[in-house]
C-alpha atoms as a PDB file:
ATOM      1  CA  UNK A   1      -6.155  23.398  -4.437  1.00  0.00           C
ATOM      2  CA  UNK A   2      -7.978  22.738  -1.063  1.00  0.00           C
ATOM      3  CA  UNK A   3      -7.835  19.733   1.117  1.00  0.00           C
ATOM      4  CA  UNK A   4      -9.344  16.516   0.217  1.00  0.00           C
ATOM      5  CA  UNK A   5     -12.425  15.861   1.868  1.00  0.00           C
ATOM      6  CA  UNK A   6     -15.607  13.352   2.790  1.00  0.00           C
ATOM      7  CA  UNK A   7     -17.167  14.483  -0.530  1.00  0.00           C
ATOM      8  CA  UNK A   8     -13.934  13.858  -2.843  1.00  0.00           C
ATOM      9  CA  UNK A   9     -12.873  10.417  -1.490  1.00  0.00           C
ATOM     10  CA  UNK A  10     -16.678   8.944  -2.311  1.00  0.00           C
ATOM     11  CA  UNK A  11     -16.363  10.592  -5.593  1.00  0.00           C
ATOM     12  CA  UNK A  12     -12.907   8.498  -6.009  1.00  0.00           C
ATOM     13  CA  UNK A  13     -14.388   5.642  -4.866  1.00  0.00           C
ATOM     14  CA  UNK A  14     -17.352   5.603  -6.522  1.00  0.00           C
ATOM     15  CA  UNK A  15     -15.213   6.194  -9.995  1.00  0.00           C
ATOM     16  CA  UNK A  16     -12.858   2.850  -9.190  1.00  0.00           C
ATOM     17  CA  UNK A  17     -16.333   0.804  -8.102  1.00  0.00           C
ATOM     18  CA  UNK A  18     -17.571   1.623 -11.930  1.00  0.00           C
ATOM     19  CA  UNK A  19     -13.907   1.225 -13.304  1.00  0.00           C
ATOM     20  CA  UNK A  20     -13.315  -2.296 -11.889  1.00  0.00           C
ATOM     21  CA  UNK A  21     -16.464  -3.386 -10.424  1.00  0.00           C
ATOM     22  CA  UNK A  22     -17.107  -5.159  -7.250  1.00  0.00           C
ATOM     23  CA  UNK A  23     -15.820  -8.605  -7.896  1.00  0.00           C
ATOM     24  CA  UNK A  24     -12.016  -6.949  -8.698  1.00  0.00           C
ATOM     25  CA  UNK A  25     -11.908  -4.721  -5.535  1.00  0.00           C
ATOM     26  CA  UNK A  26     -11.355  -7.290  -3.247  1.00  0.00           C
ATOM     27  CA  UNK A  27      -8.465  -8.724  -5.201  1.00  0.00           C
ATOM     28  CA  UNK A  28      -6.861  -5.559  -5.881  1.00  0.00           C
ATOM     29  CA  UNK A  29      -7.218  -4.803  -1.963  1.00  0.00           C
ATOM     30  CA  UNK A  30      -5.591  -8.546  -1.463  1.00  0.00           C
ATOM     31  CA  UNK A  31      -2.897  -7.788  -3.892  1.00  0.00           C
ATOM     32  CA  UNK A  32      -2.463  -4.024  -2.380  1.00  0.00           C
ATOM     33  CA  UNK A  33      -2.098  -5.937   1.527  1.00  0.00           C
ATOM     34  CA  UNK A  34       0.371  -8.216  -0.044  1.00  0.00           C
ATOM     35  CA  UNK A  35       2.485  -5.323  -1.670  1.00  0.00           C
ATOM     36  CA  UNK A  36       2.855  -3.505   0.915  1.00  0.00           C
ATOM     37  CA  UNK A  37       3.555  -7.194   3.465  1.00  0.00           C
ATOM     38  CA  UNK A  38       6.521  -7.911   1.082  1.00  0.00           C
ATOM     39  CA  UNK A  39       7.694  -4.077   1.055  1.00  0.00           C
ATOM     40  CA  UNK A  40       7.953  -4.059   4.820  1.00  0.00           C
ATOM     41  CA  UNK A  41       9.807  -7.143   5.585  1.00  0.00           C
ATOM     42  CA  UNK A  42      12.451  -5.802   2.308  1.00  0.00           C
ATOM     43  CA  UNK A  43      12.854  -2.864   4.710  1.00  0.00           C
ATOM     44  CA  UNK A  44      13.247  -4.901   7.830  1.00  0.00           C
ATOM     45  CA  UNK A  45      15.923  -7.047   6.162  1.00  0.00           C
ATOM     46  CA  UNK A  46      17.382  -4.489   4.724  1.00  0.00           C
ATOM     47  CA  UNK A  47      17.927  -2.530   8.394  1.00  0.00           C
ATOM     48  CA  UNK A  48      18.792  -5.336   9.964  1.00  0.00           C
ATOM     49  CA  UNK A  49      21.494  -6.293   7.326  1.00  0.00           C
ATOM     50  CA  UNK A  50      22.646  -2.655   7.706  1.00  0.00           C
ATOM     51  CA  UNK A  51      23.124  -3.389  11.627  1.00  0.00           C
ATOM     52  CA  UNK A  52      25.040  -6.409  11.229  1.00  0.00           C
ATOM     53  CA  UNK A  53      27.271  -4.292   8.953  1.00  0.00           C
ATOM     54  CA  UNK A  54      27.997  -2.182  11.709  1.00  0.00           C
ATOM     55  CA  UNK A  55      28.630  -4.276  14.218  1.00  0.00           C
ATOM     56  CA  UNK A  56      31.183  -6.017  12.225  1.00  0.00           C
ATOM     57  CA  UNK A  57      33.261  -2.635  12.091  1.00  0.00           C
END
């Protein structure tokens, strides 16, 4: 297996264009920005919770 190139991401993206066509891309991309949003302020609760935790100690 080589790397992944110019020529294999169009090939990707040209296979999820046909699978969901171009009126669903833009709300997977929206749902995709949102995802990962809520996953990064989890992670900054979560390390700031940890901090507070030990600065109690």
């Amino acid at each position: 297996m080589g790397r992944i190139g110019l020529p294999e991401i169009l090939i990707v993206l040209a296979v999820v264009l046909l699978l969901f066509g171009g009126k669903k891309i833009p709300e997977l991309m929206k749902g995709l920005g949102s995802g990962i949003k809520e996953f990064k302020n989890a992670a900054k609760d979560d390390s700031s919770a940890v901090k507070k935790e030990d600065t109690k100690e």
